[in-house]
PDB file of N, CA and C in Angstrom:
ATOM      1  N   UNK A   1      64.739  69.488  85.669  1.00  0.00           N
ATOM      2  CA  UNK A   1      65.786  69.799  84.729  1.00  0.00           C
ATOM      3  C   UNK A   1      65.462  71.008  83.848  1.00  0.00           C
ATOM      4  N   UNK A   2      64.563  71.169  83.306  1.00  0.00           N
ATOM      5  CA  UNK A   2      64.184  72.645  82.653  1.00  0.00           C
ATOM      6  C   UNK A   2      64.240  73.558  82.905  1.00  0.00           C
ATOM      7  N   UNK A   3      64.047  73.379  84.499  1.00  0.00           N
ATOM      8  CA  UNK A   3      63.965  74.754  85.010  1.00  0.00           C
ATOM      9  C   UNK A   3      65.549  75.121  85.231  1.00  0.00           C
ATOM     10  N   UNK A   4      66.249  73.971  85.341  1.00  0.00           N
ATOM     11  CA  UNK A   4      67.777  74.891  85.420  1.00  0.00           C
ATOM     12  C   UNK A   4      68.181  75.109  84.153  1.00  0.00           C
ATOM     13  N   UNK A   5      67.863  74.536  82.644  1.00  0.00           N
ATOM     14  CA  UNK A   5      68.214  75.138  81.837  1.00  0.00           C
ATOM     15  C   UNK A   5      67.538  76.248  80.743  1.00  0.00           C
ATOM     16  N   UNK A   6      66.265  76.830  81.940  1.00  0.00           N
ATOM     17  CA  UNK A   6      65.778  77.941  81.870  1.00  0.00           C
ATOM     18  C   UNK A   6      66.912  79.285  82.503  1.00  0.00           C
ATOM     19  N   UNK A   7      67.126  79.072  83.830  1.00  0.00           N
ATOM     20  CA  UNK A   7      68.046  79.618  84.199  1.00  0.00           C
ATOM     21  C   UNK A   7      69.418  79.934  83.857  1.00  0.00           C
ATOM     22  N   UNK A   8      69.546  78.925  83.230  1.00  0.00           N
ATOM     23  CA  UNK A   8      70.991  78.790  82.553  1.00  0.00           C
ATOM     24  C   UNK A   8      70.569  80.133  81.388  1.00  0.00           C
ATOM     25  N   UNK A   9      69.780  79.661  80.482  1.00  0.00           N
ATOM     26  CA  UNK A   9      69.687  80.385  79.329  1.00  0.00           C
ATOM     27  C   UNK A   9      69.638  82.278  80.399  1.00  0.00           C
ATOM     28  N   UNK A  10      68.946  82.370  81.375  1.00  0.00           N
ATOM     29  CA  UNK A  10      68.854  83.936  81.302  1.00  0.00           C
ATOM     30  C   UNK A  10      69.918  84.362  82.451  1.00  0.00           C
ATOM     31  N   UNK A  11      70.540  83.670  82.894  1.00  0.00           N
ATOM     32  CA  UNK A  11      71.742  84.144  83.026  1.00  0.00           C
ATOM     33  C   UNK A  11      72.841  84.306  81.839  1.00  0.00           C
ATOM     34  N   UNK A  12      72.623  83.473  81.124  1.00  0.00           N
ATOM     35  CA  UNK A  12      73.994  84.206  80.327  1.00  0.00           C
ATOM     36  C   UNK A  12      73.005  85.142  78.824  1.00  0.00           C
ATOM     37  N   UNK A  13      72.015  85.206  79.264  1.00  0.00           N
ATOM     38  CA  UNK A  13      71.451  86.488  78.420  1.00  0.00           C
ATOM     39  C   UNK A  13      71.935  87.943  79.634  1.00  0.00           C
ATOM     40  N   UNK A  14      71.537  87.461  80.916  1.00  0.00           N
ATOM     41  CA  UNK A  14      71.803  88.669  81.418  1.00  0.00           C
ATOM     42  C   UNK A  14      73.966  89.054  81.738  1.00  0.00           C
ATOM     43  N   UNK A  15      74.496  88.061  81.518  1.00  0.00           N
ATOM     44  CA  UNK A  15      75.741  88.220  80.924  1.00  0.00           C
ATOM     45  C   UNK A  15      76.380  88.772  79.799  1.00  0.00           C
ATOM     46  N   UNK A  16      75.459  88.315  78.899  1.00  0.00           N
ATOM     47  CA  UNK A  16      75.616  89.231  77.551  1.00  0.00           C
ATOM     48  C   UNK A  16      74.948  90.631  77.813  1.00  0.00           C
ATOM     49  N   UNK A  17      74.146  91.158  78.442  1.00  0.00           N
ATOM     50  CA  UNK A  17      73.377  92.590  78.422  1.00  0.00           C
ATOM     51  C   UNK A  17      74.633  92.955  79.509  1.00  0.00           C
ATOM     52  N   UNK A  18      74.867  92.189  80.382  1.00  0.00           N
ATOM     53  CA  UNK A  18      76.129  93.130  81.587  1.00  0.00           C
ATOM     54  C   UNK A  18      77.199  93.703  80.504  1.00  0.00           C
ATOM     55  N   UNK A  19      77.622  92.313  79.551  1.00  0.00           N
ATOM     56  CA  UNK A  19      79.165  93.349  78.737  1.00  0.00           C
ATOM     57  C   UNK A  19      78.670  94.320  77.427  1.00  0.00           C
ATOM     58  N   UNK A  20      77.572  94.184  77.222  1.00  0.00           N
ATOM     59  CA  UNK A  20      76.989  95.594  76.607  1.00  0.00           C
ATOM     60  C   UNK A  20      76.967  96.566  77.584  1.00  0.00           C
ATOM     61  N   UNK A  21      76.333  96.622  78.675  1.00  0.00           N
ATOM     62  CA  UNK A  21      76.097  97.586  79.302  1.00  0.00           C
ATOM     63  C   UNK A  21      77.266  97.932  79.895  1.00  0.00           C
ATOM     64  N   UNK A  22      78.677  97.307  80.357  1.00  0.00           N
ATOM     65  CA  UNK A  22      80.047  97.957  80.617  1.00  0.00           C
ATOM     66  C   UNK A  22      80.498  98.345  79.361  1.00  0.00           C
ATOM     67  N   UNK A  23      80.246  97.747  77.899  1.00  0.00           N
ATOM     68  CA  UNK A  23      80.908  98.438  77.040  1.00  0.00           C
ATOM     69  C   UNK A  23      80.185 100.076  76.294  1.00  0.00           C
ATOM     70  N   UNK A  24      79.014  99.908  76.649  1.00  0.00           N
ATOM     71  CA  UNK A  24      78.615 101.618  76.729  1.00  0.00           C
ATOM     72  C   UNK A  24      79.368 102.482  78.042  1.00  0.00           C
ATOM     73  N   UNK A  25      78.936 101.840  78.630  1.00  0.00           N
ATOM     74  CA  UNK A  25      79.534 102.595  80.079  1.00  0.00           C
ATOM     75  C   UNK A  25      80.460 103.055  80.133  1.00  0.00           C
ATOM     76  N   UNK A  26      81.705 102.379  79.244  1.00  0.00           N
ATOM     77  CA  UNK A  26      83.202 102.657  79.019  1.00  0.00           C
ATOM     78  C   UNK A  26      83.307 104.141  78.141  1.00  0.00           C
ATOM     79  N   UNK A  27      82.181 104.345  77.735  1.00  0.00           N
ATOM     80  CA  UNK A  27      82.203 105.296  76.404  1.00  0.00           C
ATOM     81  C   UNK A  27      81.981 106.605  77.470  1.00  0.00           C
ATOM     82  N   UNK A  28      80.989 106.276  78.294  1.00  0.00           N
ATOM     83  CA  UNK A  28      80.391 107.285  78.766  1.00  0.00           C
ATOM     84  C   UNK A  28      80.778 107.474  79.920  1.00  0.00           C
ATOM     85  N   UNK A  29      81.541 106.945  80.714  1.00  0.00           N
ATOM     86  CA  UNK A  29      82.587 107.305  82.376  1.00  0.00           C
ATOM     87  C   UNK A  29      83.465 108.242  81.989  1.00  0.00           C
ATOM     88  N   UNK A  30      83.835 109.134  80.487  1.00  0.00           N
ATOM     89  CA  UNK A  30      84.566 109.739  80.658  1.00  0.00           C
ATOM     90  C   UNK A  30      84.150 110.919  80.428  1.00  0.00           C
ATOM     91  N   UNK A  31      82.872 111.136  79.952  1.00  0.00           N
ATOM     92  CA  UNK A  31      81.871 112.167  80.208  1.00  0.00           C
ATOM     93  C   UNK A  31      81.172 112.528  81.203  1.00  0.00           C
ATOM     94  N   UNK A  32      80.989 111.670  82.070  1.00  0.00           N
ATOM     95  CA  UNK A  32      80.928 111.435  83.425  1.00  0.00           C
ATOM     96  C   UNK A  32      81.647 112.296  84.312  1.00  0.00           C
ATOM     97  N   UNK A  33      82.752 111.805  83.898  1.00  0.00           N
ATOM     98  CA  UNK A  33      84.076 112.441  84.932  1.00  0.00           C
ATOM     99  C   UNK A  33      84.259 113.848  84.175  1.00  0.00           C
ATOM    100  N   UNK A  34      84.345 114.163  83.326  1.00  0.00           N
ATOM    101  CA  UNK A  34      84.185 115.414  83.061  1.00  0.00           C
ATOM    102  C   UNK A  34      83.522 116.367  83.521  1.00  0.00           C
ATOM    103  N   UNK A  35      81.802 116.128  83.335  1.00  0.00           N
ATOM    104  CA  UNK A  35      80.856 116.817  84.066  1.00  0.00           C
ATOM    105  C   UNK A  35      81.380 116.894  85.607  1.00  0.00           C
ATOM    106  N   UNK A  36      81.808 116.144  86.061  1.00  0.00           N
ATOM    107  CA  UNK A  36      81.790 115.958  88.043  1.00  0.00           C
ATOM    108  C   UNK A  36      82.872 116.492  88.058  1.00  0.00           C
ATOM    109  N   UNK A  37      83.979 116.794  87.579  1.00  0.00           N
ATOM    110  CA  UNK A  37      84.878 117.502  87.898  1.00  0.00           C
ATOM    111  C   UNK A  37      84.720 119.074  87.325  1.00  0.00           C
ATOM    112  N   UNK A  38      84.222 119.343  86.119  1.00  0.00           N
ATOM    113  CA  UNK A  38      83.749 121.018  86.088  1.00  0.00           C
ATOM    114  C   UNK A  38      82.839 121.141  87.266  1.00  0.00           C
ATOM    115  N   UNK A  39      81.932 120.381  87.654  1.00  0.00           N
ATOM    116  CA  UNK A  39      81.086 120.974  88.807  1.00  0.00           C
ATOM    117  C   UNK A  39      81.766 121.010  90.294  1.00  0.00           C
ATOM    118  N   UNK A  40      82.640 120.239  90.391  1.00  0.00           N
ATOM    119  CA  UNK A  40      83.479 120.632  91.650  1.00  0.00           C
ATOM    120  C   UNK A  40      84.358 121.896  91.663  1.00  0.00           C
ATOM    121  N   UNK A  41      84.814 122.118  90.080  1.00  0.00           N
ATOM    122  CA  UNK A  41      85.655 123.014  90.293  1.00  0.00           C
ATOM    123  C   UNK A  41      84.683 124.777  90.487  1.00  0.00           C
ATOM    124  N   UNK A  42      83.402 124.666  90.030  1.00  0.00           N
ATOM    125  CA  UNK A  42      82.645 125.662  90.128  1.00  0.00           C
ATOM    126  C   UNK A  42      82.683 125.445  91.680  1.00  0.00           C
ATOM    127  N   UNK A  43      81.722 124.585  92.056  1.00  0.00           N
ATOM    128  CA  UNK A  43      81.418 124.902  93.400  1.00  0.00           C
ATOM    129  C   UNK A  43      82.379 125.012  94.467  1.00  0.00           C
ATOM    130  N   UNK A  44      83.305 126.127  94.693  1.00  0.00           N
ATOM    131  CA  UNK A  44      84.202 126.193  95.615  1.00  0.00           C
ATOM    132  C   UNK A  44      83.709 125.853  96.917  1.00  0.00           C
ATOM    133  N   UNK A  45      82.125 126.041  97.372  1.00  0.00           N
ATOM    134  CA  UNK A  45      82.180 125.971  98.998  1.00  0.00           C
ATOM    135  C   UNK A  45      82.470 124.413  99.299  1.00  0.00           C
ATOM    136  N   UNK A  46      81.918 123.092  98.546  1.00  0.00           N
ATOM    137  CA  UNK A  46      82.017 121.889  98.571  1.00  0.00           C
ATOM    138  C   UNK A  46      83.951 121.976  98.519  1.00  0.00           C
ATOM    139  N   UNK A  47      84.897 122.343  98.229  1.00  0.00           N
ATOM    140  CA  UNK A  47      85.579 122.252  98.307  1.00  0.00           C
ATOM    141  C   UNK A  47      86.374 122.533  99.534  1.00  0.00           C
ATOM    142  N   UNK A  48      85.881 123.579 100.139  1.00  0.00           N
ATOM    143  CA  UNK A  48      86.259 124.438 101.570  1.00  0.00           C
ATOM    144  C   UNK A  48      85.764 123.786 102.454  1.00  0.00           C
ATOM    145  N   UNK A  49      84.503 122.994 102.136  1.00  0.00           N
ATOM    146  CA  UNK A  49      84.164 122.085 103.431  1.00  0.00           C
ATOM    147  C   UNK A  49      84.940 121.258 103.389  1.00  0.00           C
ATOM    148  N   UNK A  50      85.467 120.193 102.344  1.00  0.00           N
ATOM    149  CA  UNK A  50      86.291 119.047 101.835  1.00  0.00           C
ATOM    150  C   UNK A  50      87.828 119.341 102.515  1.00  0.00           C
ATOM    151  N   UNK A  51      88.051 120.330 102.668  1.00  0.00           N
ATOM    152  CA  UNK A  51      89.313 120.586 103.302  1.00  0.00           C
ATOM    153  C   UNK A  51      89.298 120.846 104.987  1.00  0.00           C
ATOM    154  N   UNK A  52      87.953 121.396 105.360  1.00  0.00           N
ATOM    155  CA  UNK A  52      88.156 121.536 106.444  1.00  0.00           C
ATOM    156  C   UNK A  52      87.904 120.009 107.229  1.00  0.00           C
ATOM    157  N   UNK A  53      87.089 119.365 106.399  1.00  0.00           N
ATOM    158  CA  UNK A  53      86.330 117.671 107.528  1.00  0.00           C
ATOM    159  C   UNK A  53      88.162 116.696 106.655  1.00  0.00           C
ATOM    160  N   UNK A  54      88.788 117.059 105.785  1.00  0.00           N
ATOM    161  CA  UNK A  54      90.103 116.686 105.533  1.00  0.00           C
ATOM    162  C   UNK A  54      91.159 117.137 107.160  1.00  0.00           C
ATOM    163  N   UNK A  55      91.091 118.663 106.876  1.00  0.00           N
ATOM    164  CA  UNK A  55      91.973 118.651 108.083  1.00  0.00           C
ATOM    165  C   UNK A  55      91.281 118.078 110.033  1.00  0.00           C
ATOM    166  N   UNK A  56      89.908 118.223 110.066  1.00  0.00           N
ATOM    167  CA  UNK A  56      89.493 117.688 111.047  1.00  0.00           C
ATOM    168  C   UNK A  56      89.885 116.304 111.266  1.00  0.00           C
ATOM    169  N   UNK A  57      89.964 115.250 109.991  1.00  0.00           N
ATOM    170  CA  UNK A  57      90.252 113.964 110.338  1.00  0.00           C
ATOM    171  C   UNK A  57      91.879 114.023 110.218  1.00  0.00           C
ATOM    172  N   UNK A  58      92.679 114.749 109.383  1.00  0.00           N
ATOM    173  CA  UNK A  58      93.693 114.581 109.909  1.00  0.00           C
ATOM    174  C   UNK A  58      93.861 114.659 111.212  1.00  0.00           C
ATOM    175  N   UNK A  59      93.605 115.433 111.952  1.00  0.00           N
ATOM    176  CA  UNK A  59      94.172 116.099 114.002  1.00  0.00           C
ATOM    177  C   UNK A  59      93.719 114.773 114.405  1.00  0.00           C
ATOM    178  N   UNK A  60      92.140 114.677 114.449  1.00  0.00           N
ATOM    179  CA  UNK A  60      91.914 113.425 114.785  1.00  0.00           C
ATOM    180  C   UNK A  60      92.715 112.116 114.739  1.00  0.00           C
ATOM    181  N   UNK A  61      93.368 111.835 113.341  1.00  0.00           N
ATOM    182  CA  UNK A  61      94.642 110.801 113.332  1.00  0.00           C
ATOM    183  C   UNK A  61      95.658 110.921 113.971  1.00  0.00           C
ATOM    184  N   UNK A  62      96.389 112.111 113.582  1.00  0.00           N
ATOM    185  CA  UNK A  62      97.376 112.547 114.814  1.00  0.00           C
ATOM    186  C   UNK A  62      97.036 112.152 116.319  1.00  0.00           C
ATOM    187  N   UNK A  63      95.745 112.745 116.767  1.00  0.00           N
ATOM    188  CA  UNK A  63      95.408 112.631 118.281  1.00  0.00           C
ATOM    189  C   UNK A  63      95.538 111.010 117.965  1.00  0.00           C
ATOM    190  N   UNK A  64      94.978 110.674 117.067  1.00  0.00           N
ATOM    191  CA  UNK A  64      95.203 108.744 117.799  1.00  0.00           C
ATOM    192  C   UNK A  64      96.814 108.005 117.686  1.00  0.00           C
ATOM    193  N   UNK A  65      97.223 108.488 116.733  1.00  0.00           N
ATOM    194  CA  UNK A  65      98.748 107.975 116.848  1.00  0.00           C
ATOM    195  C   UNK A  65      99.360 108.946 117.679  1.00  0.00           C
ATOM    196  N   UNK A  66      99.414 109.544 118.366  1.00  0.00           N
ATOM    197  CA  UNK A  66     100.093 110.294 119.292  1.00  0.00           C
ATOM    198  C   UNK A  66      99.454 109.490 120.741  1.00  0.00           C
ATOM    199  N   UNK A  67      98.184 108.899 120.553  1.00  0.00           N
ATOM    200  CA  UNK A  67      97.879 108.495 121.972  1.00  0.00           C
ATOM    201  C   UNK A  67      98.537 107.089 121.751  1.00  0.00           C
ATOM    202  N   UNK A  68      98.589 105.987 120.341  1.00  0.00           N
ATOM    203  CA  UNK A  68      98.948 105.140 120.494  1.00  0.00           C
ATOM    204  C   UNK A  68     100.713 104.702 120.849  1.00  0.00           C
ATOM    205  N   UNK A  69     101.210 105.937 120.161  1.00  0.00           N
ATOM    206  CA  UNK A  69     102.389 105.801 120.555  1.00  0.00           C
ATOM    207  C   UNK A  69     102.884 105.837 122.041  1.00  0.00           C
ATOM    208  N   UNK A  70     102.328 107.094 122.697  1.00  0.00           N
ATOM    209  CA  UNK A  70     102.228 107.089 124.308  1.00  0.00           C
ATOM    210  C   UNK A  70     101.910 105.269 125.290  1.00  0.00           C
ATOM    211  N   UNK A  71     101.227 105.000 124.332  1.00  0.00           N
ATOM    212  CA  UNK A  71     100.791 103.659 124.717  1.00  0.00           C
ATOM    213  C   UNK A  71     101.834 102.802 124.673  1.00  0.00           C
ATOM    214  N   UNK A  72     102.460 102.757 123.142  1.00  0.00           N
ATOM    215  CA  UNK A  72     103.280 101.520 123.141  1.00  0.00           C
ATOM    216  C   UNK A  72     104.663 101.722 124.283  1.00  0.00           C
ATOM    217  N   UNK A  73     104.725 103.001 124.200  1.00  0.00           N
ATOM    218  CA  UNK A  73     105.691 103.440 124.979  1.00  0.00           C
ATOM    219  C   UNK A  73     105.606 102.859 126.478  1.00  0.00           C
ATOM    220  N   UNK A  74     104.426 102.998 127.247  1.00  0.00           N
ATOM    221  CA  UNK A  74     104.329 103.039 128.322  1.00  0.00           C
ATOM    222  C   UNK A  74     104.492 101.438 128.714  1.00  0.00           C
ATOM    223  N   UNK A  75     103.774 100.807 127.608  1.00  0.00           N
ATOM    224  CA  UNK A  75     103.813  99.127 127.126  1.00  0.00           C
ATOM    225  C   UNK A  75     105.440  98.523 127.461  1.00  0.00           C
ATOM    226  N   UNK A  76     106.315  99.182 126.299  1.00  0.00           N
ATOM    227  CA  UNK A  76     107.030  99.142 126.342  1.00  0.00           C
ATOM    228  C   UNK A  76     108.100  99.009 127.329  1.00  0.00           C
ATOM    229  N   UNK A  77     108.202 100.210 128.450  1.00  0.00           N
ATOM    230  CA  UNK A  77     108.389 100.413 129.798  1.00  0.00           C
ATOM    231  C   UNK A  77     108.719  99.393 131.012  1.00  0.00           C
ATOM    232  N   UNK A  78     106.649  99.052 130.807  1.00  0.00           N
ATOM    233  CA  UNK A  78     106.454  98.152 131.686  1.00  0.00           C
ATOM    234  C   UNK A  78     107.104  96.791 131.519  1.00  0.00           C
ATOM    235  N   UNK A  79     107.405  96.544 130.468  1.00  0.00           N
ATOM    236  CA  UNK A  79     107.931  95.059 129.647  1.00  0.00           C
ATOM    237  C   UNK A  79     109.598  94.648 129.914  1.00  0.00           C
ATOM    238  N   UNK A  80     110.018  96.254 129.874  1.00  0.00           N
ATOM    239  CA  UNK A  80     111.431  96.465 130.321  1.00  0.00           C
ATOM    240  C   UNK A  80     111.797  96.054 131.717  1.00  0.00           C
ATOM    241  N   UNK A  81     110.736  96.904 132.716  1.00  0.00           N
ATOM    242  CA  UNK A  81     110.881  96.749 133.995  1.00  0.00           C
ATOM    243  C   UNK A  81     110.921  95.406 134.683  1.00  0.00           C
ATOM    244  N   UNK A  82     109.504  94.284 133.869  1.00  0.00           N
ATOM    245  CA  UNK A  82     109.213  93.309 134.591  1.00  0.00           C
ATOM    246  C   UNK A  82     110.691  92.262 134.056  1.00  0.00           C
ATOM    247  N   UNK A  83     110.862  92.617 132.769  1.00  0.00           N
ATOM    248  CA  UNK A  83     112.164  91.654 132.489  1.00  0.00           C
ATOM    249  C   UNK A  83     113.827  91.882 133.329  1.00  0.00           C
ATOM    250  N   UNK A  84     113.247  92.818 133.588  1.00  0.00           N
ATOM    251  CA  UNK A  84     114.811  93.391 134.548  1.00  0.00           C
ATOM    252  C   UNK A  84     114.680  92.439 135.705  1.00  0.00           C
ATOM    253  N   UNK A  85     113.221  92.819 136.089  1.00  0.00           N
ATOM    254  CA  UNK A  85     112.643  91.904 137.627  1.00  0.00           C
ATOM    255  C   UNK A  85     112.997  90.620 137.428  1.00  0.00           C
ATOM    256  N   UNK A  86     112.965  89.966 136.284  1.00  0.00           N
ATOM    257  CA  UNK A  86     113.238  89.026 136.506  1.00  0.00           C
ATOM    258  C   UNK A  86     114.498  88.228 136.487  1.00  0.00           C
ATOM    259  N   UNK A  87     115.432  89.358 135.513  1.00  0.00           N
ATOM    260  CA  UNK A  87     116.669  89.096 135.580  1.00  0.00           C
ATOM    261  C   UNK A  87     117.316  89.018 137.139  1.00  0.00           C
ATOM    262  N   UNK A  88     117.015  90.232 137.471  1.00  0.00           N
ATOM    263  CA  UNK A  88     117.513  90.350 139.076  1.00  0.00           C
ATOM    264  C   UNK A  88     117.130  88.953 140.019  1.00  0.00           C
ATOM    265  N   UNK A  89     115.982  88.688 139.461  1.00  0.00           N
ATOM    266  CA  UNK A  89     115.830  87.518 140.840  1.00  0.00           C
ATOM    267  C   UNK A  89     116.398  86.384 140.541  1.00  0.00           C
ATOM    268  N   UNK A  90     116.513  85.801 138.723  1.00  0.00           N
ATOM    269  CA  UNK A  90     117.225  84.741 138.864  1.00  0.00           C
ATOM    270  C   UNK A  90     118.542  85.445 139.219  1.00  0.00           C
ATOM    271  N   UNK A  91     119.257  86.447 138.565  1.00  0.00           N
ATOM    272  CA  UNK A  91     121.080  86.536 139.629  1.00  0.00           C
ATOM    273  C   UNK A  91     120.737  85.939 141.132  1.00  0.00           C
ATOM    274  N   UNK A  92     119.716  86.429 141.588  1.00  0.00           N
ATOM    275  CA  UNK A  92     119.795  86.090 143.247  1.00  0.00           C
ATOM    276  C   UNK A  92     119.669  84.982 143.392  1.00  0.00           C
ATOM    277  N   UNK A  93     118.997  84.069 142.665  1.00  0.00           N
ATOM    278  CA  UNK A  93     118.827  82.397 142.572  1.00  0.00           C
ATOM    279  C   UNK A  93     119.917  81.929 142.481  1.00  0.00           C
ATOM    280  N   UNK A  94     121.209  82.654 141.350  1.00  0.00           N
ATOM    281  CA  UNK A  94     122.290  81.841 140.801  1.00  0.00           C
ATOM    282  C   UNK A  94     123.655  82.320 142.048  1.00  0.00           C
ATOM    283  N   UNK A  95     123.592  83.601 142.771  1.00  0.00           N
ATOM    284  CA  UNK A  95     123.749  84.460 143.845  1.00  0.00           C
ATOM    285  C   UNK A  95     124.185  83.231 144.907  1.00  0.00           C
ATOM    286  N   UNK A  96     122.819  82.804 145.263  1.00  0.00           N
ATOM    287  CA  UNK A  96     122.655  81.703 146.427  1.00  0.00           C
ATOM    288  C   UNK A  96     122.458  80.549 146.117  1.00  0.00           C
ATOM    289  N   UNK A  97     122.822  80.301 144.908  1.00  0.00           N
ATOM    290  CA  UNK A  97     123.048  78.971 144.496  1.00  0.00           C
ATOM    291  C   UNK A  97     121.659  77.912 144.393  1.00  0.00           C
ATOM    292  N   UNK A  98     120.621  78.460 143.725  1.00  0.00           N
ATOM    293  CA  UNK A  98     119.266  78.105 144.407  1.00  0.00           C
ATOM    294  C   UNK A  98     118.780  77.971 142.472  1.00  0.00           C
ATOM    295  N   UNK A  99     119.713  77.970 141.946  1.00  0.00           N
ATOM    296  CA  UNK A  99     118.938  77.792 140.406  1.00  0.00           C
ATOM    297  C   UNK A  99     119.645  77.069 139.249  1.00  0.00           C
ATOM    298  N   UNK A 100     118.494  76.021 139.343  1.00  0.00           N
ATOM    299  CA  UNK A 100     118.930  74.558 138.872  1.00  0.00           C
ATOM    300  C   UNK A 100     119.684  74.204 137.421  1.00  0.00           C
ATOM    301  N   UNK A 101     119.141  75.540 136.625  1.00  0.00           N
ATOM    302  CA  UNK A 101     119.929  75.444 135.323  1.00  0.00           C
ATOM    303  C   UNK A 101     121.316  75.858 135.506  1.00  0.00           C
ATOM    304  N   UNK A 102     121.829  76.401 136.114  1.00  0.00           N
ATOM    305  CA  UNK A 102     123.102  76.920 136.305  1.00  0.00           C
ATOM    306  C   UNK A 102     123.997  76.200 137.168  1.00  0.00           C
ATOM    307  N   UNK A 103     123.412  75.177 138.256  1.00  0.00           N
ATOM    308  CA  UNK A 103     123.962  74.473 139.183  1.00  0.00           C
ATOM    309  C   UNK A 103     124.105  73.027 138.728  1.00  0.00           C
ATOM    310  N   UNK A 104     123.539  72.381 137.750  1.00  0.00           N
ATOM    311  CA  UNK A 104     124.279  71.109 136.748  1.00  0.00           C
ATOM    312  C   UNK A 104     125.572  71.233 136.220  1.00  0.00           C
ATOM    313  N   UNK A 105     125.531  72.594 135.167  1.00  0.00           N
ATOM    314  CA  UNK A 105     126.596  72.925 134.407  1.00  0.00           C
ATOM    315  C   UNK A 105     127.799  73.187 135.356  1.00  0.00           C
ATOM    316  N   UNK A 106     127.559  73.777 136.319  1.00  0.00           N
ATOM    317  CA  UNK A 106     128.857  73.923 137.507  1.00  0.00           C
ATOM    318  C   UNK A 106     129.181  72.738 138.471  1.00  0.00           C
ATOM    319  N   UNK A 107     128.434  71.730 138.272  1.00  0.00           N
ATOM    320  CA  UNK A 107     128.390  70.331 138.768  1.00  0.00           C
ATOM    321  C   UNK A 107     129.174  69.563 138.037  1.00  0.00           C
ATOM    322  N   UNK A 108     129.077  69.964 136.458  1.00  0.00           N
ATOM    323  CA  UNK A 108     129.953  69.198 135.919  1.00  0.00           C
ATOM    324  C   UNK A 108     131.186  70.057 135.365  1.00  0.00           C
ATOM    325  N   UNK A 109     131.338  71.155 135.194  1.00  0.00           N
ATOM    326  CA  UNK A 109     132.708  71.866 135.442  1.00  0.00           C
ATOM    327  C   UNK A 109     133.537  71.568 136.934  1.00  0.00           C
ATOM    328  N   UNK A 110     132.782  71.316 138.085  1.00  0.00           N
ATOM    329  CA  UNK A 110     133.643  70.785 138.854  1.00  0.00           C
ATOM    330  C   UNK A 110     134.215  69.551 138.669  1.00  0.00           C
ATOM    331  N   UNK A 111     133.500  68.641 138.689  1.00  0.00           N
ATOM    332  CA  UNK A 111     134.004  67.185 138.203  1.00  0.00           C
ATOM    333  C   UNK A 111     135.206  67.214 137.681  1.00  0.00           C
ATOM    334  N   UNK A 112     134.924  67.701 136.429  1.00  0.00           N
ATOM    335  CA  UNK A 112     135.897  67.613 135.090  1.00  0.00           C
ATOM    336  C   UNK A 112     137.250  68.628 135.839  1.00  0.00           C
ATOM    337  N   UNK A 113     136.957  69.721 136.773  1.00  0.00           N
ATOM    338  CA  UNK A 113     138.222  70.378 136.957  1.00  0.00           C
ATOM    339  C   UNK A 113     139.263  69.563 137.876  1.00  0.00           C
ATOM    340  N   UNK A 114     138.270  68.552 138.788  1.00  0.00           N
ATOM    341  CA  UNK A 114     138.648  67.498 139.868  1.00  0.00           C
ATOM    342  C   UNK A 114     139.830  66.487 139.196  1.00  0.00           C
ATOM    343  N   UNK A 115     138.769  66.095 137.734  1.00  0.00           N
ATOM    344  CA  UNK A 115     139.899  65.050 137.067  1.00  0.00           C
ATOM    345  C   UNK A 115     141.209  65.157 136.581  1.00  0.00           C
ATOM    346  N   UNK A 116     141.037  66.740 135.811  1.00  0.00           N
ATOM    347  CA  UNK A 116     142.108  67.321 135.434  1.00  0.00           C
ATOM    348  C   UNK A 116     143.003  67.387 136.919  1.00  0.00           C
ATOM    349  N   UNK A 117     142.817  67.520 137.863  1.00  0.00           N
ATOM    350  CA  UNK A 117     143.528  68.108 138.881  1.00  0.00           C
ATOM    351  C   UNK A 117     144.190  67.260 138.815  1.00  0.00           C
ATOM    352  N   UNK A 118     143.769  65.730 139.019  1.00  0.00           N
ATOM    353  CA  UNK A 118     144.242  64.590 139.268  1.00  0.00           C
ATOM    354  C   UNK A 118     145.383  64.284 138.435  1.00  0.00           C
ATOM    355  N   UNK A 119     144.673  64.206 137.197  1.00  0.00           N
ATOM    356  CA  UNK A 119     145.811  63.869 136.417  1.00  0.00           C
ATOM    357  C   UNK A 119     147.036  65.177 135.944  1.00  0.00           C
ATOM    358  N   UNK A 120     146.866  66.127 136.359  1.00  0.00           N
ATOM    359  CA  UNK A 120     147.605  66.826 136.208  1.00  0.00           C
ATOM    360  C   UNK A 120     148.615  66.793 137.636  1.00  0.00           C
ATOM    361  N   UNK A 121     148.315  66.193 138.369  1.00  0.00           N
ATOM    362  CA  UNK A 121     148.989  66.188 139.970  1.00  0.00           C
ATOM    363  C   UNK A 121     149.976  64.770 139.946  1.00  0.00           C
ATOM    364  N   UNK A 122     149.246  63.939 138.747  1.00  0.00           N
ATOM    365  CA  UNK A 122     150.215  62.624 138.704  1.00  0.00           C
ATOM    366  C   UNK A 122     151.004  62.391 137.817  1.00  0.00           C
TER     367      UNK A 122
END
């Protein structure tokens, strides 16, 4: 037991030194950013490289969404084709009378047109 409320105690000592040390820090990130931005703006070549490995990864993005799009496309295509395929073969199922979801429902539209006949004949 001591030893966890050894621990206890220097964790929240080192809790109390963390929000001292963010509340200096707060003072001084904006001196910070000051310095790092006059020194970028001196050093133009860091900047000229920054634009060129900028535009290198742009092309690079382009080249990949230009290949992915080609992709979905081709994806796409193929997805079209095989669903056509399959449209076509059930018509030929329903064609030759060979496909079972469609041949109930016309099983019982005949019936029912049979009865009507009937009673419409008497």
């Amino acid at each position: 037991m001591p030893v966890h409320s050894r621990g206890d105690k220097k964790e929240t000592n080192h809790h109390d030194e963390m929000e001292v040390d963010y509340a200096e820090n707060e003072g001084s990130s904006s001196e910070d950013e000051d310095t790092e931005s006059s020194s970028v703006s001196e050093d133009g070549d860091s900047s000229e490289m920054d634009d060129e490995d900028c535009e290198r990864r742009r092309m690079e993005c382009l080249d990949e969404m230009s290949n992915l799009e080609k992709q979905f496309t081709d994806l796409k295509d193929q997805l079209y084709k095989e669903r056509l395929s399959q449209v076509d073969a059930k018509l030929q199922e329903v064609i030759a009378g060979k496909a079972p979801e469609y041949l109930e429902p016309l099983a019982t539209l005949q019936e029912n047109m049979q009865i009507r006949t009937k009673v419409a004949g008497a």
